[in-house]
PDB file of N, CA and C in Angstrom:
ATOM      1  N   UNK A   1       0.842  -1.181   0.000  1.00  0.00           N
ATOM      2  CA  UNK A   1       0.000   0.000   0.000  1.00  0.00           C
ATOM      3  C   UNK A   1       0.885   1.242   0.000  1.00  0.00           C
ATOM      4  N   UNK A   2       0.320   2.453  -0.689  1.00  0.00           N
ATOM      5  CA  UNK A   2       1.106   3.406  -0.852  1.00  0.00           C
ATOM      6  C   UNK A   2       1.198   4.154   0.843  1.00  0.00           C
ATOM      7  N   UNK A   3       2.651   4.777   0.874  1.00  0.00           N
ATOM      8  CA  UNK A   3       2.373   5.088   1.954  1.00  0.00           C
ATOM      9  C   UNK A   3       2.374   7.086   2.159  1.00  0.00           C
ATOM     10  N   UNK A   4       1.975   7.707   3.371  1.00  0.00           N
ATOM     11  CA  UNK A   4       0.941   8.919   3.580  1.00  0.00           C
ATOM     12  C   UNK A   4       1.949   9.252   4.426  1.00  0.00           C
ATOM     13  N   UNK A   5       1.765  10.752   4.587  1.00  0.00           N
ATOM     14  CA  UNK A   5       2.646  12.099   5.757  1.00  0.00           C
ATOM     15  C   UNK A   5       1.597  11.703   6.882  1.00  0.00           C
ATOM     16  N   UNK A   6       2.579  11.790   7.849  1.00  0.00           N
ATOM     17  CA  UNK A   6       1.049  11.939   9.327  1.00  0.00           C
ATOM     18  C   UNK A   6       2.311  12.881  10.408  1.00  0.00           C
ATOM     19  N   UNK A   7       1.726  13.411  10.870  1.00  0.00           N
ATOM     20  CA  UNK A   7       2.200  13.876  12.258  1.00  0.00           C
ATOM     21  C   UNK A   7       1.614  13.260  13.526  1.00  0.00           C
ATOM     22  N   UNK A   8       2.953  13.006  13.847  1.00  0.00           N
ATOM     23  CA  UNK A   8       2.642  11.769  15.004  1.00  0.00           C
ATOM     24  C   UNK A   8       3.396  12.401  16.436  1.00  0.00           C
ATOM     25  N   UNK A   9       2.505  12.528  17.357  1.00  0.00           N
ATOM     26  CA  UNK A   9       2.850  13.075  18.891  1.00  0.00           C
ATOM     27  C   UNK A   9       3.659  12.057  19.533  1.00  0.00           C
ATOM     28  N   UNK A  10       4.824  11.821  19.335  1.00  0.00           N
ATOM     29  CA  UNK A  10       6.124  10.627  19.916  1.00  0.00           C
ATOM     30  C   UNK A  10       5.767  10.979  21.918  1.00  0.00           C
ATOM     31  N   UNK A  11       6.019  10.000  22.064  1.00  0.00           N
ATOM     32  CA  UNK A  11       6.047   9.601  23.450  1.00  0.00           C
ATOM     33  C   UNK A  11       6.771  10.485  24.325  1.00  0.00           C
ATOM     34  N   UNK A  12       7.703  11.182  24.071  1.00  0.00           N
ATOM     35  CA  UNK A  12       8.121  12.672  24.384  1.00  0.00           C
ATOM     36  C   UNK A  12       7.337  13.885  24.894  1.00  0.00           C
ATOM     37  N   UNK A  13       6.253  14.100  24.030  1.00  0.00           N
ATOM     38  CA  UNK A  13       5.911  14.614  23.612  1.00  0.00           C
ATOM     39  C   UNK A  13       5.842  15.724  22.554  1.00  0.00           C
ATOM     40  N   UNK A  14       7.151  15.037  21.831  1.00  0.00           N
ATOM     41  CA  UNK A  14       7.342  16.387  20.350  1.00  0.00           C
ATOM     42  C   UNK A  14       6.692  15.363  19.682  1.00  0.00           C
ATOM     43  N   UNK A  15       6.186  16.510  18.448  1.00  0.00           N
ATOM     44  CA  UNK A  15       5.508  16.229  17.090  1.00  0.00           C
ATOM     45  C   UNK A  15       6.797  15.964  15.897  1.00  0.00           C
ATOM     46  N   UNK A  16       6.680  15.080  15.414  1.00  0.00           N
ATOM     47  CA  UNK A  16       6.879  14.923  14.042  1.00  0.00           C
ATOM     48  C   UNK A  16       6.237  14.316  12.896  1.00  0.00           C
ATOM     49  N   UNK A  17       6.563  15.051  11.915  1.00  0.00           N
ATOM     50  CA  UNK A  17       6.099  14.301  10.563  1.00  0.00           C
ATOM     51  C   UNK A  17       6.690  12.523   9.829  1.00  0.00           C
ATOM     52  N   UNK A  18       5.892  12.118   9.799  1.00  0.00           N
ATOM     53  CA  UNK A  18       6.729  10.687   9.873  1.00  0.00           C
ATOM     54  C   UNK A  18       6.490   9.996   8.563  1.00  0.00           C
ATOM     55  N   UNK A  19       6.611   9.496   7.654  1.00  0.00           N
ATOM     56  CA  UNK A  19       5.561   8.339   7.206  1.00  0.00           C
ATOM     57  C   UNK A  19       4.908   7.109   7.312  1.00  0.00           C
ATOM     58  N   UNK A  20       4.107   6.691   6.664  1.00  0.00           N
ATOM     59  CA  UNK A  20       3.168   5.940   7.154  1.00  0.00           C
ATOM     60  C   UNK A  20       2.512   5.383   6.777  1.00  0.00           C
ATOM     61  N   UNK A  21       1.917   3.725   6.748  1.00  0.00           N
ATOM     62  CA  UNK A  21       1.433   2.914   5.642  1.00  0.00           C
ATOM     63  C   UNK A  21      -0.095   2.049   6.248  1.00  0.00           C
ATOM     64  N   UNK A  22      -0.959   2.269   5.378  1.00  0.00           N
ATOM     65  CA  UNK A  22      -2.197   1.779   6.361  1.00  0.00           C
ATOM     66  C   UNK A  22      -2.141   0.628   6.142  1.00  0.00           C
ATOM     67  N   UNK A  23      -2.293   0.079   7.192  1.00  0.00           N
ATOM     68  CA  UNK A  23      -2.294  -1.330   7.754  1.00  0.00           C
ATOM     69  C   UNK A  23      -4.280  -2.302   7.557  1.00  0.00           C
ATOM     70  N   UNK A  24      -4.998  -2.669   7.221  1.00  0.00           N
ATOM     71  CA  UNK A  24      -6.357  -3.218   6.609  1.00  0.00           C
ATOM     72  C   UNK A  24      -6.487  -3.752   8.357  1.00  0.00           C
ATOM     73  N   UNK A  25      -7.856  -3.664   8.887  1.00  0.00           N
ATOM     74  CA  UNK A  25      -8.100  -4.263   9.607  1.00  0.00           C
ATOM     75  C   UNK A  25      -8.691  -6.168   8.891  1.00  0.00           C
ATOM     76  N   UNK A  26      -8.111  -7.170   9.735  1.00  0.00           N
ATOM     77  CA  UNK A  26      -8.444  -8.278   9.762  1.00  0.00           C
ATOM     78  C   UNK A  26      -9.626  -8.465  10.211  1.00  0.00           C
ATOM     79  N   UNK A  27      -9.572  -8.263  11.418  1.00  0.00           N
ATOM     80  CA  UNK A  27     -10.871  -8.681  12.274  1.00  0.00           C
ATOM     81  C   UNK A  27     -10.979  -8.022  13.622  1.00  0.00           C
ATOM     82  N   UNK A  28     -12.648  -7.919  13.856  1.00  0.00           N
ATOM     83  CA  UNK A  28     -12.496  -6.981  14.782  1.00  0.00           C
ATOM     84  C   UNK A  28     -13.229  -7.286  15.938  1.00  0.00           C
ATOM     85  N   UNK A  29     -13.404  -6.895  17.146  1.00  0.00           N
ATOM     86  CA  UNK A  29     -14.264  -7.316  18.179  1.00  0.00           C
ATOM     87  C   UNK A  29     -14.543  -5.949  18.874  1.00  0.00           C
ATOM     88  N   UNK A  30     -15.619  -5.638  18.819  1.00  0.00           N
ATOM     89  CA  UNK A  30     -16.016  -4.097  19.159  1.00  0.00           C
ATOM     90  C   UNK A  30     -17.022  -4.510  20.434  1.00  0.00           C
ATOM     91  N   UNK A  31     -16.311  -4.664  21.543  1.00  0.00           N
ATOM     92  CA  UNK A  31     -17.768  -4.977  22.938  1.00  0.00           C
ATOM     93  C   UNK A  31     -17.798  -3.453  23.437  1.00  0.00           C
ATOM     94  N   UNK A  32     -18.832  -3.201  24.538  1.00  0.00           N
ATOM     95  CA  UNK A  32     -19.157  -1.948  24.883  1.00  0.00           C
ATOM     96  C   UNK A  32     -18.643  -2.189  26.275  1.00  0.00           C
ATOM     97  N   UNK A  33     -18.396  -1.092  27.087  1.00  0.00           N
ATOM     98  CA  UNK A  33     -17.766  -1.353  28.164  1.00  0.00           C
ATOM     99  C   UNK A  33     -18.507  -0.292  28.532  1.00  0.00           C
ATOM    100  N   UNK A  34     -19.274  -0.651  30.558  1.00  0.00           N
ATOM    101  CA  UNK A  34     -20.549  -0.238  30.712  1.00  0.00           C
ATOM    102  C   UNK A  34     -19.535   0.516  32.135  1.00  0.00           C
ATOM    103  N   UNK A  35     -20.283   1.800  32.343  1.00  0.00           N
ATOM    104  CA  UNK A  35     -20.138   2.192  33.468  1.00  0.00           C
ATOM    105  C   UNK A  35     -21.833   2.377  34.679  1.00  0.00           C
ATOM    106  N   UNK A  36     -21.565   2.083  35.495  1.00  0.00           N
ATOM    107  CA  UNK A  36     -22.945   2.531  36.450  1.00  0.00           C
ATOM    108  C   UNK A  36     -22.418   3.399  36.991  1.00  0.00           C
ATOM    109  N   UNK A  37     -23.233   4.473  37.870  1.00  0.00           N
ATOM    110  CA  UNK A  37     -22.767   6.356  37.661  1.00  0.00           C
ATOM    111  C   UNK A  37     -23.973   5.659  39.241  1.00  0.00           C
ATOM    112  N   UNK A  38     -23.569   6.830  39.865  1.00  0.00           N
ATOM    113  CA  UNK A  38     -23.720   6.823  41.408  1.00  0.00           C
ATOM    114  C   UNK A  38     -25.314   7.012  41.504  1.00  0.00           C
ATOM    115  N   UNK A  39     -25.518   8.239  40.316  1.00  0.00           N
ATOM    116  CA  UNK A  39     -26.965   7.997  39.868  1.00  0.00           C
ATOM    117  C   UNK A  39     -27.898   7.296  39.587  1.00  0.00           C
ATOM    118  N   UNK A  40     -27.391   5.961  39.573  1.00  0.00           N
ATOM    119  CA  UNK A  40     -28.017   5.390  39.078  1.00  0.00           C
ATOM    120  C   UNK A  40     -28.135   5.084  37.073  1.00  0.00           C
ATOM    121  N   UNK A  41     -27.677   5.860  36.818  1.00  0.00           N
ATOM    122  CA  UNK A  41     -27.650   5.743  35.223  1.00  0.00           C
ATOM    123  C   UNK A  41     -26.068   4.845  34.743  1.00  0.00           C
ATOM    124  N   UNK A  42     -26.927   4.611  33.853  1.00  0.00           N
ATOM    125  CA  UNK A  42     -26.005   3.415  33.419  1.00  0.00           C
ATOM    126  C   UNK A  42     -24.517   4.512  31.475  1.00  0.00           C
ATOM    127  N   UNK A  43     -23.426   4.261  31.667  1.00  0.00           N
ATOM    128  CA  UNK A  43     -23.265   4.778  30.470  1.00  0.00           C
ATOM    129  C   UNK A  43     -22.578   3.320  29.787  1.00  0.00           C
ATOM    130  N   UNK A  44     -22.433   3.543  28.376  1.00  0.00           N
ATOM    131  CA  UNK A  44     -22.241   2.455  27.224  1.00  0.00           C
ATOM    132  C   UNK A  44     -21.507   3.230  26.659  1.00  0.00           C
ATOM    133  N   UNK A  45     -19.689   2.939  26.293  1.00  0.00           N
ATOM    134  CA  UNK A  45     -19.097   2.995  25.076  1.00  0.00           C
ATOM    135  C   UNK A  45     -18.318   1.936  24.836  1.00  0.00           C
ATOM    136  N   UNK A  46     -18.518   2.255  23.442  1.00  0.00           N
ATOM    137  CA  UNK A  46     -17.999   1.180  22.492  1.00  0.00           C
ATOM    138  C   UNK A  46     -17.015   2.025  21.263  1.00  0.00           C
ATOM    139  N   UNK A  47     -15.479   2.102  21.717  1.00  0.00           N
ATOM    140  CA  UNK A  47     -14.705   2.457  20.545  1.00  0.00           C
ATOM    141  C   UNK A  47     -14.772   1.306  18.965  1.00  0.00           C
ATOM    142  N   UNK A  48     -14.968   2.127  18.303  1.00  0.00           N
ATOM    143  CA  UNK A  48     -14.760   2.268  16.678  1.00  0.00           C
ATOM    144  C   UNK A  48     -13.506   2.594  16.168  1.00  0.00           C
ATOM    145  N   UNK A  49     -12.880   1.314  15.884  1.00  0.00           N
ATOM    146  CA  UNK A  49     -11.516   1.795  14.478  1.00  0.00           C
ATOM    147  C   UNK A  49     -11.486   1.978  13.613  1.00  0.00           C
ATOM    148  N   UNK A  50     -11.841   2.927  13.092  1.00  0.00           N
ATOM    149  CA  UNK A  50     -11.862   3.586  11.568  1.00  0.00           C
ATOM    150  C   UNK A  50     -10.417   3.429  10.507  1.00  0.00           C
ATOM    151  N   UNK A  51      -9.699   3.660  11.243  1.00  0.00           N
ATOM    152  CA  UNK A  51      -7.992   3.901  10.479  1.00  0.00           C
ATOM    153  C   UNK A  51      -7.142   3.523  11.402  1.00  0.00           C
ATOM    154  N   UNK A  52      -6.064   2.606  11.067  1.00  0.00           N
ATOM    155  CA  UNK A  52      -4.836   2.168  11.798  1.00  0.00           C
ATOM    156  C   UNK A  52      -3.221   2.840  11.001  1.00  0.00           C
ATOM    157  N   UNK A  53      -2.426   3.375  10.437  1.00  0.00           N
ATOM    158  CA  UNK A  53      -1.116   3.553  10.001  1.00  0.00           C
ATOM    159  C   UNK A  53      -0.347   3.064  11.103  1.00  0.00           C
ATOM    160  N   UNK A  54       0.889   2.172  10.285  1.00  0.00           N
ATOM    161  CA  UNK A  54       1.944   1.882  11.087  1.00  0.00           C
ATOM    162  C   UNK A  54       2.652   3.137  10.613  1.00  0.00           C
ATOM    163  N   UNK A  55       3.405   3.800  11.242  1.00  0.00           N
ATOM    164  CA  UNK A  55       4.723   4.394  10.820  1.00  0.00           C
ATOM    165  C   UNK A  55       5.865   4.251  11.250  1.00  0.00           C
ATOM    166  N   UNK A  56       7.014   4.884  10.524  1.00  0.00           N
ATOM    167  CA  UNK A  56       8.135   4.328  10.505  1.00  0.00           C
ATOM    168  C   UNK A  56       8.689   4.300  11.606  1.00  0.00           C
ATOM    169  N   UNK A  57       8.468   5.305  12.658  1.00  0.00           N
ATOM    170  CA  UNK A  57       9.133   5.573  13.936  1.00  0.00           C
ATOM    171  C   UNK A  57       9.154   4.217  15.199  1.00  0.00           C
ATOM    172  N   UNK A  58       9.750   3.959  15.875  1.00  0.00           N
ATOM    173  CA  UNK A  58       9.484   2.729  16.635  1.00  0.00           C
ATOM    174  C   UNK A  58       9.561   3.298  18.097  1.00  0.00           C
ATOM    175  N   UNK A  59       9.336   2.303  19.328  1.00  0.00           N
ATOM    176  CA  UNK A  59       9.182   2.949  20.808  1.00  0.00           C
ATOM    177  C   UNK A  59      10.535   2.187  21.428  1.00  0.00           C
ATOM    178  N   UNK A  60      10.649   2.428  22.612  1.00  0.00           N
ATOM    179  CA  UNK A  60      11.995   2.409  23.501  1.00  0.00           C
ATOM    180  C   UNK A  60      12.704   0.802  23.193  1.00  0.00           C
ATOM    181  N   UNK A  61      11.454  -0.052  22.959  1.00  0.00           N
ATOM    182  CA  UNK A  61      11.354  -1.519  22.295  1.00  0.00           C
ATOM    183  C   UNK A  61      11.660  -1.886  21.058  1.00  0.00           C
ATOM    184  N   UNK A  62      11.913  -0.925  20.551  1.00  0.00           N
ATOM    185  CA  UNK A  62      11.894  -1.646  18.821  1.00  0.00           C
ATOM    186  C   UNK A  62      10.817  -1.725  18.226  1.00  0.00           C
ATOM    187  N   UNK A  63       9.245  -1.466  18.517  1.00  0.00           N
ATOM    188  CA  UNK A  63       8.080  -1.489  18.084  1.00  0.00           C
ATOM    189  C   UNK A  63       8.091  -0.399  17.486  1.00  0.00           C
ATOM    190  N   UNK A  64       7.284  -1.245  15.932  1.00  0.00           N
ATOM    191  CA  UNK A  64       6.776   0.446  15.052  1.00  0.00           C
ATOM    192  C   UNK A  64       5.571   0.936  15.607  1.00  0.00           C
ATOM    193  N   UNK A  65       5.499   2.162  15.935  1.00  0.00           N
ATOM    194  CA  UNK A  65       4.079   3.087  16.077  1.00  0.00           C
ATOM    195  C   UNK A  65       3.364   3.628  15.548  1.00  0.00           C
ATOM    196  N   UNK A  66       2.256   2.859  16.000  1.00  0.00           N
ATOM    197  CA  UNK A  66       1.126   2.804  15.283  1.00  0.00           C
ATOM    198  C   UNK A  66       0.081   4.340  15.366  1.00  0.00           C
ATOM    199  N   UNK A  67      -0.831   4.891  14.421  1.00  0.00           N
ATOM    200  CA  UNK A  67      -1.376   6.300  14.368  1.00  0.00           C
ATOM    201  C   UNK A  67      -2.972   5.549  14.369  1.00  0.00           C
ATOM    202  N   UNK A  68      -4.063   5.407  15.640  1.00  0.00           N
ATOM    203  CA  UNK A  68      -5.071   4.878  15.338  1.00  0.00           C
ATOM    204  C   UNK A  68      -6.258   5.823  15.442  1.00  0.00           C
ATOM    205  N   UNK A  69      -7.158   6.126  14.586  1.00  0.00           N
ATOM    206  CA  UNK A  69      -8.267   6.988  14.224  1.00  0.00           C
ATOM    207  C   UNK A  69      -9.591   6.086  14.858  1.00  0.00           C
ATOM    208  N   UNK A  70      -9.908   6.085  16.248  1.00  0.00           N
ATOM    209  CA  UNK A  70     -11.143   5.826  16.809  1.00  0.00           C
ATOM    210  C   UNK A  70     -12.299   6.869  16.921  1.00  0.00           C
ATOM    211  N   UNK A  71     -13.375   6.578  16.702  1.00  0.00           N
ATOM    212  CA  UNK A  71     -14.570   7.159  17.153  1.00  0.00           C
ATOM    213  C   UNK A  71     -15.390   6.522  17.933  1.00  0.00           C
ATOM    214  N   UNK A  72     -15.518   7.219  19.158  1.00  0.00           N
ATOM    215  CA  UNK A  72     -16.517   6.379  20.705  1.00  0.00           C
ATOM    216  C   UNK A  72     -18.051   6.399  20.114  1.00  0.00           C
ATOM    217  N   UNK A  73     -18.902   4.821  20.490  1.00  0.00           N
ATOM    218  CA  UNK A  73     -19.848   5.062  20.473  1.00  0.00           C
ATOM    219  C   UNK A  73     -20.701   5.269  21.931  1.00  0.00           C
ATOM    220  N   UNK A  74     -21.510   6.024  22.066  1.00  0.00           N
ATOM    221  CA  UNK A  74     -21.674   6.425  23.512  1.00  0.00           C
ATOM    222  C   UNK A  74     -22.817   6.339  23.691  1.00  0.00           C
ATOM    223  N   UNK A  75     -23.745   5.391  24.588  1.00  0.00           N
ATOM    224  CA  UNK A  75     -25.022   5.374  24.725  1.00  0.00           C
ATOM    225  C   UNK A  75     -25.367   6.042  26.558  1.00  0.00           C
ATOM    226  N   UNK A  76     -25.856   6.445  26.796  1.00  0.00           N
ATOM    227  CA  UNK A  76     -26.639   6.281  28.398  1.00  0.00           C
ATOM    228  C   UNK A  76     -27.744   5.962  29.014  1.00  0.00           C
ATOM    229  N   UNK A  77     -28.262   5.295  29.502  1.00  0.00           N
ATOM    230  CA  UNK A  77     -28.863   4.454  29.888  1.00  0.00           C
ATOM    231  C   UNK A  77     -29.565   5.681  31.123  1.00  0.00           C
ATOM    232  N   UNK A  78     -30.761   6.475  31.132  1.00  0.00           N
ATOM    233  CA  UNK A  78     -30.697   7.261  32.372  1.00  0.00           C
ATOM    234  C   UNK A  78     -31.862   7.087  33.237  1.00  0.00           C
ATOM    235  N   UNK A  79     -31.387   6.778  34.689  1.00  0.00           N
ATOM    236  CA  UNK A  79     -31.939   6.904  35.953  1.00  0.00           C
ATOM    237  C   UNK A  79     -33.562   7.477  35.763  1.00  0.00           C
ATOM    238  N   UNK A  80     -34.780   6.977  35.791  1.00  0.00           N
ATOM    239  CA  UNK A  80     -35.989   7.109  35.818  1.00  0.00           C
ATOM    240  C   UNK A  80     -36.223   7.853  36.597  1.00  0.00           C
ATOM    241  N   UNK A  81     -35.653   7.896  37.904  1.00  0.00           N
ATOM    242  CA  UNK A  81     -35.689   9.506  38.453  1.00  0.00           C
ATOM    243  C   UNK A  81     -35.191  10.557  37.696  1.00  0.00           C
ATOM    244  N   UNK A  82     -34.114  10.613  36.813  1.00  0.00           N
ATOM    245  CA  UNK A  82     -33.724  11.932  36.772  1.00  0.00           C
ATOM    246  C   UNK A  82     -34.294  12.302  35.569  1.00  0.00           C
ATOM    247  N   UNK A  83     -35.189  11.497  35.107  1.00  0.00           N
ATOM    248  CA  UNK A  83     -36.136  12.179  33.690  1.00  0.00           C
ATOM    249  C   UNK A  83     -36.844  13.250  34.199  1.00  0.00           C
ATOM    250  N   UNK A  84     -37.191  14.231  33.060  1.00  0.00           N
ATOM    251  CA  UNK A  84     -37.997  15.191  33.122  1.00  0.00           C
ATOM    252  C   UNK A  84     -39.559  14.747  32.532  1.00  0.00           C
ATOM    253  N   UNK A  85     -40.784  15.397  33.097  1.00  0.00           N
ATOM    254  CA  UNK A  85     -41.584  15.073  32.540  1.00  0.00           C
ATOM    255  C   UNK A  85     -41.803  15.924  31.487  1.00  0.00           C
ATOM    256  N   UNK A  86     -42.899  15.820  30.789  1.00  0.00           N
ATOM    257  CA  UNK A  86     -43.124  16.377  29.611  1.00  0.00           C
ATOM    258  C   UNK A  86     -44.079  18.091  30.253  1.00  0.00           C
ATOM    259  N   UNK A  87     -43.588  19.436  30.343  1.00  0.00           N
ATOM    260  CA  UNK A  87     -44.365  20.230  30.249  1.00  0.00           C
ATOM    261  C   UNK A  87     -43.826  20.729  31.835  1.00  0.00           C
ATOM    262  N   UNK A  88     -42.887  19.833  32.010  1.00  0.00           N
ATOM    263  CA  UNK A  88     -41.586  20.426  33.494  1.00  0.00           C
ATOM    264  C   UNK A  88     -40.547  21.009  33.162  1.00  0.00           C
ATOM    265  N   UNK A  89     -40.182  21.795  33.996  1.00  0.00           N
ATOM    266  CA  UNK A  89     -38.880  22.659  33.798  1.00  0.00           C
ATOM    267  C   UNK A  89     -37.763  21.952  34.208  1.00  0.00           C
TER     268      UNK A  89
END
């Protein structure tokens, strides 16, 4: 696969421009991981991998580092007390 510019925040914390080759997801397992809130309400997220790049740079190990593009899916589940009724402030 052809490979792309990314700026990548190194473990340092400096930025550099690196390159970078997208890697295809195989297979995936997306479970939701639940929090219960003191309230009583329940929250649900479930990260989404959209985009993985390896790039060239590696960590203190010899591992190349990876640039991963997630989007959270976020549900909440809310406490029957803390609903509003319809035509309440």
């Amino acid at each position: 696969m052809p490979s792309t510019t990314v700026k990548l925040i190194l473990p340092d914390g400096r930025t550099k421009e690196t390159s970078a080759e997208k890697v295809s997801i195989k297979e995936a397992k997306e479970n939701w991981s639940e929090y219960s809130l003191e309230d009583g309400s329940v929250v649900r997220v479930r990260p989404v991998v959209a985009r993985v790049l390896r790039t060239e740079e590696v960590d203190s190990e010899g591992s190349p580092i990876y640039q991963v593009l997630v989007a959270n899916t976020v549900f909440v589940d809310v406490a029957e007390n803390l609903k509003r009724k319809e035509g309440t402030g």
